[in-house]
C-alpha atoms as a PDB file:
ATOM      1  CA  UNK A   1     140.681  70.346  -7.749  1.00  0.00           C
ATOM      2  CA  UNK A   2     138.294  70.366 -10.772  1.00  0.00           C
ATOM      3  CA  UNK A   3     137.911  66.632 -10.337  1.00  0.00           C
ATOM      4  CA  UNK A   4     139.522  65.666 -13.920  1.00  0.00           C
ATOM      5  CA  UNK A   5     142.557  64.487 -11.869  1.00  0.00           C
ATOM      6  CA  UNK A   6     141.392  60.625 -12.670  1.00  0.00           C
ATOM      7  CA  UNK A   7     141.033  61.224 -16.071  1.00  0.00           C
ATOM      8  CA  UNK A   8     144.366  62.915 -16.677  1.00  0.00           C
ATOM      9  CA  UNK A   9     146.393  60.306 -15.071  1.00  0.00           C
ATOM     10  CA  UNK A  10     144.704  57.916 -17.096  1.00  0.00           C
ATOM     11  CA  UNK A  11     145.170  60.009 -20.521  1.00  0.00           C
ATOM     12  CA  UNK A  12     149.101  60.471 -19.102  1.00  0.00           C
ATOM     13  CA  UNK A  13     149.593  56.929 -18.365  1.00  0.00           C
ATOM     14  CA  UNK A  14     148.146  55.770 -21.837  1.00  0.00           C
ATOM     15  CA  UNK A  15     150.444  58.271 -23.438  1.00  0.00           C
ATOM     16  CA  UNK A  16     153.452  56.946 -21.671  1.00  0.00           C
ATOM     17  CA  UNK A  17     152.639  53.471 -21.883  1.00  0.00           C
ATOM     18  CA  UNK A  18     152.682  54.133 -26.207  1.00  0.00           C
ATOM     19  CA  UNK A  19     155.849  55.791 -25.850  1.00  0.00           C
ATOM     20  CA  UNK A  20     157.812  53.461 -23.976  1.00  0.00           C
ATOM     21  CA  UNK A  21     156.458  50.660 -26.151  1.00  0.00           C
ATOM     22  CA  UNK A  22     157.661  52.755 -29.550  1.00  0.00           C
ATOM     23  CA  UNK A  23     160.680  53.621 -27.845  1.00  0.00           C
ATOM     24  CA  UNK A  24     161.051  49.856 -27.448  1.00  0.00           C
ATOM     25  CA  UNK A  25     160.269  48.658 -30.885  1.00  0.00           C
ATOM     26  CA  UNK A  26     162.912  51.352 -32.293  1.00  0.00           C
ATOM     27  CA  UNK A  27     159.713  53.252 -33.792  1.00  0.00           C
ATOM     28  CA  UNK A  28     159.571  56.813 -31.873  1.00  0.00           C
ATOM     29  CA  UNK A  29     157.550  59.268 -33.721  1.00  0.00           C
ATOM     30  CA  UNK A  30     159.438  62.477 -35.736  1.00  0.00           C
ATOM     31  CA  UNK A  31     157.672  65.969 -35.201  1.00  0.00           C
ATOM     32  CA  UNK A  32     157.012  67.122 -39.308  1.00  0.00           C
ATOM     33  CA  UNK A  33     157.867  70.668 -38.086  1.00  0.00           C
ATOM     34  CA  UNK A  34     161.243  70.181 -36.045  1.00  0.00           C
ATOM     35  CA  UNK A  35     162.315  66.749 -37.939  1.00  0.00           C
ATOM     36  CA  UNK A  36     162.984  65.853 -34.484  1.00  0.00           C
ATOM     37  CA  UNK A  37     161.810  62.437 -32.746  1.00  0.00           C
ATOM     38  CA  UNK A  38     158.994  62.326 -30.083  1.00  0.00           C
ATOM     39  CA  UNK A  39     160.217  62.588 -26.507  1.00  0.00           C
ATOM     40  CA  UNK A  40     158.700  61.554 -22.680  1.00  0.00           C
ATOM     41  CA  UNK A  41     155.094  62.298 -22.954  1.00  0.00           C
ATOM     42  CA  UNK A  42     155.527  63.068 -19.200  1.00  0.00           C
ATOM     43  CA  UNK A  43     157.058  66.278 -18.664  1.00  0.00           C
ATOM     44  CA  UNK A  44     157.621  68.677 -15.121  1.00  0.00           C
ATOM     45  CA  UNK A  45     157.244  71.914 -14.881  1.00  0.00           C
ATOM     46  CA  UNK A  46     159.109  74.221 -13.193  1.00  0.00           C
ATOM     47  CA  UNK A  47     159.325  73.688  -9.226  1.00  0.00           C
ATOM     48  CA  UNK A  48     160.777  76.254  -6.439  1.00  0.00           C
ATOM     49  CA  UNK A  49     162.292  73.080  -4.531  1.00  0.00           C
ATOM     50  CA  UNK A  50     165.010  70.391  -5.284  1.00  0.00           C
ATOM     51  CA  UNK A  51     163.543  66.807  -5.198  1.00  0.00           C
ATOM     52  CA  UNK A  52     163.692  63.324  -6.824  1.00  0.00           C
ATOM     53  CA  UNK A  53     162.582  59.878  -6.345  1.00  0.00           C
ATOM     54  CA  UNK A  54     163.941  56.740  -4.862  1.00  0.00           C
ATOM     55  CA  UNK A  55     162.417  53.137  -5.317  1.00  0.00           C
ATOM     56  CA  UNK A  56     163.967  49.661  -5.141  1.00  0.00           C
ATOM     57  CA  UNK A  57     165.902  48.021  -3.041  1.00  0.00           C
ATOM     58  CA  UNK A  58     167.423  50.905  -0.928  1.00  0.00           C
ATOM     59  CA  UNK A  59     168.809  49.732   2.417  1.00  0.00           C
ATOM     60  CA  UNK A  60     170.513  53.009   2.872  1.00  0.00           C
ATOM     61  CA  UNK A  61     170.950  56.621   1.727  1.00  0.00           C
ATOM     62  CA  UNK A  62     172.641  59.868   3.334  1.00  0.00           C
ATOM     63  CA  UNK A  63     172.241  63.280   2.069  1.00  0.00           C
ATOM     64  CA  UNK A  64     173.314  66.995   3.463  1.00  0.00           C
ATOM     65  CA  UNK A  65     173.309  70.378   2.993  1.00  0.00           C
ATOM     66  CA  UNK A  66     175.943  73.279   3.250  1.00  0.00           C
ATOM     67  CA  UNK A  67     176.233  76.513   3.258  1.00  0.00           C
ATOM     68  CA  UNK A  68     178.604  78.845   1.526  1.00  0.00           C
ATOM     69  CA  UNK A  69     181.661  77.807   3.293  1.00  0.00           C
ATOM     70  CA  UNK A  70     183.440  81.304   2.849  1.00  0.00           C
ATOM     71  CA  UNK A  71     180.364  83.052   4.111  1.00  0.00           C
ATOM     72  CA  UNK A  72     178.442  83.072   7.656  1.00  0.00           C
ATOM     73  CA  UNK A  73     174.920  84.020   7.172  1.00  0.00           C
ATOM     74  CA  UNK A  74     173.395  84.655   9.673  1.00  0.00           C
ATOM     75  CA  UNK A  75     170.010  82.196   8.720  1.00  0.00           C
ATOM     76  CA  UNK A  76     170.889  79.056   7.385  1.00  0.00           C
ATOM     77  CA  UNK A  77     169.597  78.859   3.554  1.00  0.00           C
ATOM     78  CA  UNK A  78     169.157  74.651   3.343  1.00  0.00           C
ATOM     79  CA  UNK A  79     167.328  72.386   5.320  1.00  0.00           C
ATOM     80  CA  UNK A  80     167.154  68.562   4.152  1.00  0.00           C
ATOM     81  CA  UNK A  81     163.801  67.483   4.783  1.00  0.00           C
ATOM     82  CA  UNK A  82     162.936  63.220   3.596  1.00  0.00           C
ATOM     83  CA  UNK A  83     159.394  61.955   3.319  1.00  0.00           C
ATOM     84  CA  UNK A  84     158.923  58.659   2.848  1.00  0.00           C
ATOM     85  CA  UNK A  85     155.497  57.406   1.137  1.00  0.00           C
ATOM     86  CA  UNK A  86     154.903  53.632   0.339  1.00  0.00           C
ATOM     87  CA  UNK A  87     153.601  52.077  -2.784  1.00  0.00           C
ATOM     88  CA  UNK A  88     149.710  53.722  -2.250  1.00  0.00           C
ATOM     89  CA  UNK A  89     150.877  57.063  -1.598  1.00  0.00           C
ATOM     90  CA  UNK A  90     150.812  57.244   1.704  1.00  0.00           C
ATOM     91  CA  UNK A  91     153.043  59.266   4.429  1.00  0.00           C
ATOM     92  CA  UNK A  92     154.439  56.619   6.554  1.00  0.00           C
ATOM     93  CA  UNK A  93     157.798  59.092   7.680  1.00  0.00           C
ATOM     94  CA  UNK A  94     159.789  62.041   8.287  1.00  0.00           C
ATOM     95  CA  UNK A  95     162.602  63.339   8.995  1.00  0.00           C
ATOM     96  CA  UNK A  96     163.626  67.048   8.802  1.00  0.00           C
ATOM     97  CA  UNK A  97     164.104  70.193  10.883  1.00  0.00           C
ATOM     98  CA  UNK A  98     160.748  69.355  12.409  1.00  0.00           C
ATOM     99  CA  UNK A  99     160.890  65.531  13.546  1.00  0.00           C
ATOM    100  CA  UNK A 100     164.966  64.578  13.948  1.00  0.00           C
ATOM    101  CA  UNK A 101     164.175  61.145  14.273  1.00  0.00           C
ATOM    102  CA  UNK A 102     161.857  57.946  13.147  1.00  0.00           C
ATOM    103  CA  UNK A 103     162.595  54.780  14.648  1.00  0.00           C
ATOM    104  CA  UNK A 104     160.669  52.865  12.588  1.00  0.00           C
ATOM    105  CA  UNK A 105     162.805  53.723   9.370  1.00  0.00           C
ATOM    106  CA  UNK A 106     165.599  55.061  11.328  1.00  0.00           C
ATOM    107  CA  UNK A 107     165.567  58.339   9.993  1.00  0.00           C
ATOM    108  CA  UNK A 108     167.622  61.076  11.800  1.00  0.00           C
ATOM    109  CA  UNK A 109     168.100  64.864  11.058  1.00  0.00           C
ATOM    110  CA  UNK A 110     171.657  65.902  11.963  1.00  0.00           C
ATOM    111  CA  UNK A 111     173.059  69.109  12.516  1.00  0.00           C
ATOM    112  CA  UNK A 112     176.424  70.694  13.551  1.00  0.00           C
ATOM    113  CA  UNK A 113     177.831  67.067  12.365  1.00  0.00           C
ATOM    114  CA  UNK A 114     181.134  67.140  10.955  1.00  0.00           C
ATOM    115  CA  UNK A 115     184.385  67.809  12.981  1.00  0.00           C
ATOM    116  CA  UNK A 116     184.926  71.071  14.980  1.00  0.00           C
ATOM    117  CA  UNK A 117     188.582  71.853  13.290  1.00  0.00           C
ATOM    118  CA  UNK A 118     186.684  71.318   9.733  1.00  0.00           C
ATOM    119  CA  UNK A 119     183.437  73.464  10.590  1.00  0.00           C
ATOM    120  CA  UNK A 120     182.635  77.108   9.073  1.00  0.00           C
ATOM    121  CA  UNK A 121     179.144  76.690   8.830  1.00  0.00           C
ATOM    122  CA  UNK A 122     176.598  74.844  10.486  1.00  0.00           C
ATOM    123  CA  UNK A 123     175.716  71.680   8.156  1.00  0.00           C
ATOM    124  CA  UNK A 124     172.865  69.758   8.702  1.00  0.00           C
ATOM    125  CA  UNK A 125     172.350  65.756   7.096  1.00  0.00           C
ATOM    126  CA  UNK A 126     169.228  63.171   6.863  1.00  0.00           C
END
């Protein structure tokens, strides 16, 4: 928002770029004050929501969400939401609570999915 966002990246990917090349030579760095050796430059804070990152040569991926089987709340707690953004960081799908289905990368939201005789709580799957 300040506009340094260019320059960070660039100071972050430099960083990283040193590390991973030290890492590579079997010369990592050691901290005088903890003895300890120099770890990812490229650190996460702490986030409210559960997420990672998939790239390669994924053809296909399923993940879901459950509730506490022993309990019935009365609002579900978990919704799996999937975003998909290509190589320049752009949206190109979804699929979520919102918008159950895109064709293009054949994304579909599921609820209510597995079998009746099985089924405490209402589970929902991308």
């Amino acid at each position: 928002m300040d506009g340094t966002l260019e320059e960070f990246e660039k100071q972050e990917d430099a960083n990283f770029k040193g590390y991973i090349e030290r890492l590579k030579a079997d010369e990592l760095r050691e901290d005088e004050e903890t003895q300890k050796l120099e770890t990812n430059p490229v650190t996460y804070g702490d986030h409210p929501y559960t997420n990672f990152e998939l790239s390669g040569g994924i053809s296909q991926l399923c993940f879901s969400t459950a509730d506490d089987p022993f309990y019935k709340a009365p609002v579900a707690r978990h919704y799996p939401n999937v975003v998909v953004f290509n190589n320049k960081g752009e949206r190109v799908a979804e699929a979520g609570p919102d918008n159950r289905k895109d064709t293009k990368y054949a994304l579909n939201y599921l609820d209510d999915f597995r079998d009746a005789a099985l089924k405490i709580n209402d589970d929902k799957k991308v």
